[in-house]
Protein backbone atom coordinates (compact mmCIF):
# COMPACT_ATOMS: atom_id res chain seq x y z
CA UNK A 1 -2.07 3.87 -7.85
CA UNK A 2 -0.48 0.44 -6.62
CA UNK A 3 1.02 1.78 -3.48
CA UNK A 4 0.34 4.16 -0.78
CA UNK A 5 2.49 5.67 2.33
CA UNK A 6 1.44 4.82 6.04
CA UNK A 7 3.32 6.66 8.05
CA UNK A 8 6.88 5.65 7.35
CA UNK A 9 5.46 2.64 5.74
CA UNK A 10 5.23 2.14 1.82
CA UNK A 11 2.20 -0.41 1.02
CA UNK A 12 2.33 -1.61 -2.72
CA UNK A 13 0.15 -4.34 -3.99
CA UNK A 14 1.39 -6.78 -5.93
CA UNK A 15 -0.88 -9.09 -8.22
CA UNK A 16 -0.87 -12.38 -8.73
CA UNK A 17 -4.97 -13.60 -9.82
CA UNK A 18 -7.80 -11.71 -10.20
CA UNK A 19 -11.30 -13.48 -11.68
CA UNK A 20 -13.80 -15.90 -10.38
CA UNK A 21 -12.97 -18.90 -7.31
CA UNK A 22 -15.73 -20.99 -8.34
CA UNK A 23 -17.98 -20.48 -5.58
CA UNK A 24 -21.51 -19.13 -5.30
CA UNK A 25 -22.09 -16.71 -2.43
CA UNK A 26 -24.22 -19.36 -0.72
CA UNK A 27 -21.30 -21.90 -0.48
CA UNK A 28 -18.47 -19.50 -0.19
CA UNK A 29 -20.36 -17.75 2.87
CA UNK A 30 -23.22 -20.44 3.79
CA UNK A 31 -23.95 -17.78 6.85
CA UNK A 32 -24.57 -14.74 5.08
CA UNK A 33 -28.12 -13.36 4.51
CA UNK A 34 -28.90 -13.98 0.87
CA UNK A 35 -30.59 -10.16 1.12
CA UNK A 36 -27.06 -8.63 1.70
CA UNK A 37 -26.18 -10.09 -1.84
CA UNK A 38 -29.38 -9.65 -3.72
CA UNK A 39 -29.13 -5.57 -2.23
CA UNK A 40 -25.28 -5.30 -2.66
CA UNK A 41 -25.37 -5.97 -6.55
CA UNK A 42 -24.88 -2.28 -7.70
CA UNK A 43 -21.56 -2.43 -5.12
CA UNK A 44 -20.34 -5.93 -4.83
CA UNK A 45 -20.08 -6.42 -9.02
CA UNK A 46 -17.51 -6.77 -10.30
CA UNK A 47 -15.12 -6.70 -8.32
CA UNK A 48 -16.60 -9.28 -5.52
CA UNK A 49 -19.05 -10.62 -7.11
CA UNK A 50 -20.46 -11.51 -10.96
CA UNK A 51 -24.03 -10.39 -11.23
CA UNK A 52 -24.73 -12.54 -14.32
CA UNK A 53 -22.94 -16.06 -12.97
CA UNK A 54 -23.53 -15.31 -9.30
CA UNK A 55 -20.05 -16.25 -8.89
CA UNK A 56 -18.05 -14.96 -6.37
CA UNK A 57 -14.70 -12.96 -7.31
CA UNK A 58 -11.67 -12.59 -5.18
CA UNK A 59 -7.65 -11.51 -5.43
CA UNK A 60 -4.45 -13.39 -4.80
CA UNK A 61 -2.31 -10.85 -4.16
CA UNK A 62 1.16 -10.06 -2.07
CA UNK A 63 1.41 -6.72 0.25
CA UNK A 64 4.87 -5.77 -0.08
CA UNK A 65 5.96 -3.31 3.19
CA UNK A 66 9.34 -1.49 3.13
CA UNK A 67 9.57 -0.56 6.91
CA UNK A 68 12.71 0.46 8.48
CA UNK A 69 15.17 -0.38 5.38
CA UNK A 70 13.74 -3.93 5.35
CA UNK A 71 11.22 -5.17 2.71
CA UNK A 72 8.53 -7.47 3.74
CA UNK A 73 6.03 -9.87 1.83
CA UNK A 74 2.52 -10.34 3.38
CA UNK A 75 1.17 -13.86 2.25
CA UNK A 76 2.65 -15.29 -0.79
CA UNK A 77 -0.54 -16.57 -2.92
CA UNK A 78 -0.64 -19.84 -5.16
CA UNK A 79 2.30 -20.60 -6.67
CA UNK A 80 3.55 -21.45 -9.77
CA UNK A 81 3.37 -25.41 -11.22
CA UNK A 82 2.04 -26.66 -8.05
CA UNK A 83 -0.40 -29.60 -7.87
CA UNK A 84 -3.46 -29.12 -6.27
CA UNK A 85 -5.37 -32.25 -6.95
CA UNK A 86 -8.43 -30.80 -4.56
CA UNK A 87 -8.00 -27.38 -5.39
CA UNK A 88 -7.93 -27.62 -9.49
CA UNK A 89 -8.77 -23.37 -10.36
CA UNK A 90 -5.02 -22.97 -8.39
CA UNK A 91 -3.46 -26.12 -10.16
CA UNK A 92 -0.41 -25.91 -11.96
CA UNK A 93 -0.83 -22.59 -12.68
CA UNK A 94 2.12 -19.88 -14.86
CA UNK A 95 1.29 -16.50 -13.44
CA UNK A 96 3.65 -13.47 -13.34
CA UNK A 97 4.22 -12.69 -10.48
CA UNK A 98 7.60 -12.96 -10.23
CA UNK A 99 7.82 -10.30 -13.05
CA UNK A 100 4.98 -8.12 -11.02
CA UNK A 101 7.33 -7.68 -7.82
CA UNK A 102 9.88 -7.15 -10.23
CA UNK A 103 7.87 -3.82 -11.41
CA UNK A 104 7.38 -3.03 -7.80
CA UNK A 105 11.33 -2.95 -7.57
CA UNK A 106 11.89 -5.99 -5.81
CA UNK A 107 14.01 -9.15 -6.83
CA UNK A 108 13.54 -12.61 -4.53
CA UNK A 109 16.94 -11.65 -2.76
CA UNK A 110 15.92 -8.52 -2.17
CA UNK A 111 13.37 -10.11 0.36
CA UNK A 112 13.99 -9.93 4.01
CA UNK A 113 11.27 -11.05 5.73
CA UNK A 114 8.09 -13.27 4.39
CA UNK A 115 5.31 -13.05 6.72
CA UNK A 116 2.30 -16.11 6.16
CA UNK A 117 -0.71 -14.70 8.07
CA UNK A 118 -1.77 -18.42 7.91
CA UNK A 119 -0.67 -21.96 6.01
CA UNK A 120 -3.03 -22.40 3.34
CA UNK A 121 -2.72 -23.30 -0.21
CA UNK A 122 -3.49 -19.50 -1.41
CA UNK A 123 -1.18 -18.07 1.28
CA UNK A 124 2.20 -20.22 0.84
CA UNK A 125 2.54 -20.94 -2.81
CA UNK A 126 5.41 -18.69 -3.66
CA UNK A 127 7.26 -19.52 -0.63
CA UNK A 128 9.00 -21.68 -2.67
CA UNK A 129 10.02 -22.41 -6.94
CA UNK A 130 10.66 -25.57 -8.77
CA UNK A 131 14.10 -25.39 -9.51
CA UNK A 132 14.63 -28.81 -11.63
CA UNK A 133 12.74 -30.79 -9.47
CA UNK A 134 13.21 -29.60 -6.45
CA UNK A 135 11.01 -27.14 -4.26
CA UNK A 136 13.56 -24.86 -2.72
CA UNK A 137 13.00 -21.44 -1.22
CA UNK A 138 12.03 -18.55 -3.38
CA UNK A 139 13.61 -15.34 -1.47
CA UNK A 140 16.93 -17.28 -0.60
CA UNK A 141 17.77 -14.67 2.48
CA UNK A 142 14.43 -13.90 4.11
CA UNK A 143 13.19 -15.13 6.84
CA UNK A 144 9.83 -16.73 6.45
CA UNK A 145 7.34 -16.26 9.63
CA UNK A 146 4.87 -18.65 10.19
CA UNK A 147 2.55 -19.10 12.89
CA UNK A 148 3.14 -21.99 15.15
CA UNK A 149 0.30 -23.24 15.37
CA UNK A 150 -0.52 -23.49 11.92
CA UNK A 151 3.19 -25.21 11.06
CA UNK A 152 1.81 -27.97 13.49
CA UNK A 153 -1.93 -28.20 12.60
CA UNK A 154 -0.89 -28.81 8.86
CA UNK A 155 2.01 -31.24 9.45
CA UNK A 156 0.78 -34.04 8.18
CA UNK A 157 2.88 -36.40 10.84
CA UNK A 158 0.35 -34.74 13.17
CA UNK A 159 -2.69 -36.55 11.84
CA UNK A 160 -5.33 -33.74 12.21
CA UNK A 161 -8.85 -33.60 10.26
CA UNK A 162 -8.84 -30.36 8.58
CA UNK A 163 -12.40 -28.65 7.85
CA UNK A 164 -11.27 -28.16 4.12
CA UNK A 165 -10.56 -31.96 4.04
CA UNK A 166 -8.07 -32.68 1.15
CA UNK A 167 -7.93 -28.93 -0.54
CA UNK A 168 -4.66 -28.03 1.35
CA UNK A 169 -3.33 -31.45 -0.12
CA UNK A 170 0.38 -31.08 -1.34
CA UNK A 171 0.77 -27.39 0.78
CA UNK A 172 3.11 -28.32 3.15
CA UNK A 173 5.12 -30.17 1.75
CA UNK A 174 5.88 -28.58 -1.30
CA UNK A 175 5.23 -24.59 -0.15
CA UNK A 176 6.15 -25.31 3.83
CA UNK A 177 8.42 -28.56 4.50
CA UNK A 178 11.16 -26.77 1.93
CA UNK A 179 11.58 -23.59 3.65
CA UNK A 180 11.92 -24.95 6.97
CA UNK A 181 14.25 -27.63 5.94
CA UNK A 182 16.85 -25.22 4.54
CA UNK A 183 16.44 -23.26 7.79
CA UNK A 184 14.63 -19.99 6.73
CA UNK A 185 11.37 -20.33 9.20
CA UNK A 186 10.64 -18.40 12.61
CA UNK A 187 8.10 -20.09 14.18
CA UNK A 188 6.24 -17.87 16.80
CA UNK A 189 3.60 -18.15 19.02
CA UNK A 190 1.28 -15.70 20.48
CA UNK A 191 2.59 -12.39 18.84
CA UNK A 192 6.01 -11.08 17.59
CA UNK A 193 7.44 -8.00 16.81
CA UNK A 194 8.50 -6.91 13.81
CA UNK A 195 9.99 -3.26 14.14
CA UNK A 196 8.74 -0.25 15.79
CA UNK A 197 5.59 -0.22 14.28
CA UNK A 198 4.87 -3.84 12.56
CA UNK A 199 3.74 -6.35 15.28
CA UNK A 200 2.55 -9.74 14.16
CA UNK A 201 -0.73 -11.02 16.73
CA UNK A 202 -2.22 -14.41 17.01
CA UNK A 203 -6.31 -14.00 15.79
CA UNK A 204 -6.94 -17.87 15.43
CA UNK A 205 -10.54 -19.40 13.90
CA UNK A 206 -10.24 -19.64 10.31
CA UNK A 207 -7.40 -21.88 10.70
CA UNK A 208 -5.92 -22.46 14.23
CA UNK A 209 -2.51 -20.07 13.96
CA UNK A 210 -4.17 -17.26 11.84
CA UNK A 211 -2.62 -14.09 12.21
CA UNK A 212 -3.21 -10.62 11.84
CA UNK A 213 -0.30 -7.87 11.38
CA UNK A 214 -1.08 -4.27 12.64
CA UNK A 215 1.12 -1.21 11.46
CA UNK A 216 0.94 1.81 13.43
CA UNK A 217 3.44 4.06 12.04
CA UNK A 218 2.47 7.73 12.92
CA UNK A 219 -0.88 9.07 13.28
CA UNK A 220 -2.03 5.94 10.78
CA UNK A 221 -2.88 2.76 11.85
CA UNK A 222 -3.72 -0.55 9.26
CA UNK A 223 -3.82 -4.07 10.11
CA UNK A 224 -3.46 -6.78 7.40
CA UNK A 225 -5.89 -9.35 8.41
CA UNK A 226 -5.14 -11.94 5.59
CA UNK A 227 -8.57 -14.27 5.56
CA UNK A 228 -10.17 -13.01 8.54
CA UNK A 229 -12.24 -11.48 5.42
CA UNK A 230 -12.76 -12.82 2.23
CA UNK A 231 -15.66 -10.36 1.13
CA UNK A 232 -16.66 -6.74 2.50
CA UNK A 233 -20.10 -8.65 2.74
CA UNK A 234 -18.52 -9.69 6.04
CA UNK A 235 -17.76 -6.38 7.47
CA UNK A 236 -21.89 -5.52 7.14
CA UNK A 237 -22.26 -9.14 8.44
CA UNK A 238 -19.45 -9.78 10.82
CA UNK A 239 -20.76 -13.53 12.29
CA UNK A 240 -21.00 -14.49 8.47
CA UNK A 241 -17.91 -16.71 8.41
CA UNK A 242 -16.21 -18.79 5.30
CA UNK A 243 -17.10 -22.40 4.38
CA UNK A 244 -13.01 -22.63 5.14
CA UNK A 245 -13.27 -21.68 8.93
CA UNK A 246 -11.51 -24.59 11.36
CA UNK A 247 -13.55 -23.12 14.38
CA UNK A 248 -16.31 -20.91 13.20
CA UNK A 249 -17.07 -19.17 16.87
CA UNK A 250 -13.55 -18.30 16.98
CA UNK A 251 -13.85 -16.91 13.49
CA UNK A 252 -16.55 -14.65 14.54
CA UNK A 253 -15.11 -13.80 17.90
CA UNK A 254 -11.63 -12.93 15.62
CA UNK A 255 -13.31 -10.98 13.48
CA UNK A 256 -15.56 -8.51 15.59
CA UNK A 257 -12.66 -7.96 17.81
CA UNK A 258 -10.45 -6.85 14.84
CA UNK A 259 -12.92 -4.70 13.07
CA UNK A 260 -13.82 -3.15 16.63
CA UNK A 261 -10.30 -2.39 16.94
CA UNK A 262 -10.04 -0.98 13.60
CA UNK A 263 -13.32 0.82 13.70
CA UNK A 264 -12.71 2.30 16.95
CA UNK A 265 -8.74 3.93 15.91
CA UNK A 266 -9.38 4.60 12.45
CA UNK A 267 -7.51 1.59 10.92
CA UNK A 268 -7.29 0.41 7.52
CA UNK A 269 -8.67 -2.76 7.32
CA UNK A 270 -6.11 -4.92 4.63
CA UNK A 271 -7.47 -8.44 3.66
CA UNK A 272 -5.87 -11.05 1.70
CA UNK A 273 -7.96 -11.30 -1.29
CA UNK A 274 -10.17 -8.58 -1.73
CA UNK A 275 -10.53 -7.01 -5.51
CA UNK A 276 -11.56 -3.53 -6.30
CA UNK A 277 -9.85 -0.89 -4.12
CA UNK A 278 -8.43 -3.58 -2.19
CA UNK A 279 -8.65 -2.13 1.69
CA UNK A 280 -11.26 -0.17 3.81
CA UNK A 281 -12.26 1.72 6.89
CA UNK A 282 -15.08 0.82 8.59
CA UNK A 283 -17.20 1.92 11.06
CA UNK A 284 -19.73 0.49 14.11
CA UNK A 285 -23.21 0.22 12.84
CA UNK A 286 -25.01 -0.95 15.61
CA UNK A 287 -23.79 -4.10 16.87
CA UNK A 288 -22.27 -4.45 13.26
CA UNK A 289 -19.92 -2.50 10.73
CA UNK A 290 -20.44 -0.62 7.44
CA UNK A 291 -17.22 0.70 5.31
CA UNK A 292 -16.39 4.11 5.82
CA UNK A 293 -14.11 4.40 2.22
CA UNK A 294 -12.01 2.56 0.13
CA UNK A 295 -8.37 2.72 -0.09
CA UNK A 296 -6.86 4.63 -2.85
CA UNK A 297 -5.19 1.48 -4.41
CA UNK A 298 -6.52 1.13 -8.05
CA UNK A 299 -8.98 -1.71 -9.20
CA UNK A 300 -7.41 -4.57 -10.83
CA UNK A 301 -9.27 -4.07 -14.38
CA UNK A 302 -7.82 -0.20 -14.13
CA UNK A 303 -4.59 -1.75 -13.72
CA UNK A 304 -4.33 -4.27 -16.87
């Protein structure tokens, strides 16, 4: 299964990269107990992590919503032929996933809205194509909506020091500056509604205009929290943040508050990059989480 109903919401995933990020658990997550990998082996491999390399594995991967008669891309991933001088595993890559939306019935001008839960590398690439040799806007009539603050933080006319230094080198301006130029971008602040029962909310800390989306369509309730989690290691260990987080207390402050939420009205938690199943519940554990179940969505290795 690639796609499930919520509410009057269809959910389909939509690859784009599955396999390894280069990263060992303790640089990925320097704040995680080493225990919670060394216990979570029989769980965590493969789909998060490599038992034999100890290297961590994670998704790039679209959500693609059809809500209301619209149809609506969560986070756009890497990007085809796009140089990432600091970021070499997403360099000048030739994926398909063009031709995986395509199996998920979707053309680019079917697109009506693009929704980037944040502005980095792994997030915008598709926003845009090389046509020739010019970066122009991928779904020609959507409109693309990015968080304010994030359109301003990575501006590079605004002169900030980023915590992942030069990795988001080449983003903007390639995956950001084009879509705003030819007059495609919303750029909101705070929250903004989507429809009836998509609402877009400010959750800042891994970068400062993160975003999560919450659906509550129904009697179900999800909420796509794009890198707010990169493992399920960090629902058991909620103040374990990323090595990628701008302002780690807000991270952890983010993410309690979100999995609280979630835990406490039986949401599916959605994340940008998690493999296997994808999604969870969770529950409180104490003054921490533990996952509940997985989503029905099928593993990426079931898929191929």
């Amino acid at each position: 299964m690639d796609h499930i109903t919520l509410g009057n919401v269809s959910v389909t995933r939509v690859w784009e990269y599955f396999g390894p990020v280069d990263m060992t658990p303790d640089t990925f997550f320097p704040e995680s107990p080493k225990e919670v990998w060394e216990d979570g082996g029989s769980w965590l491999s493969p789909h998060f992590l490599d038992s034999d390399t100890n290297i961590v594995h994670s998704a790039i991967q679209t959500w693609l919503l059809r809500s209301e008669g619209r149809t609506i891309l969560v986070d756009t991933g890497v990007g085809n032929h796009k140089e990432r001088p600091y970021a070499p595993v997403w360099s000048h890559l030739r994926t398909d996933f063009l031709a995986n939306l395509a199996r998920a019935g979707v053309e680019p001008e079917d697109v009506d809205i693009v929704i980037n839960t944040h502005l980095h590398i792994d997030h915008v690439g598709w926003n845009t194509y090389l046509d020739g040799r010019q970066w122009v806007p991928t779904f020609p009539a959507a409109t693309y909506l990015m968080p304010k603050d994030d359109f301003d933080f990575w501006n590079p006319e605004n002169g900030h020091k980023p915590r992942l230094g030069r990795g988001n080198q080449n983003v903007f301006e390639d995956s950001v500056a084009p879509v705003h130029q030819a007059g495609r971008t919303l750029l909101w602040e705070n929250s903004h509604r989507i429809d009836a029962g998509l609402r877009l909310d400010a959750a800042p800390g891994h970068t400062p205009g993160s975003c999560v989306l919450t659906l509550t369509s129904g009697t179900d309730r999800a909420v796509f929290v794009g890198d707010m989690l990169h493992s399920p290691v960090q629902i058991l260990e909620p103040d374990a943040n990323s090595c990628f987080c701008e302002d780690p207390a807000g991270a952890r402050a983010t993410r309690r508050k979100v999995l609280g939420w979630a835990a406490d009205n039986n949401a599916l938690v959605i994340p940008a990059h998690l493999g296997g199943h994808g999604a969870a519940e969770v529950v409180r554990e104490g003054s921490k989480f533990a996952i509940k179940g997985w989503a029905p969505f099928a593993p990426y290795t079931e898929q191929a």
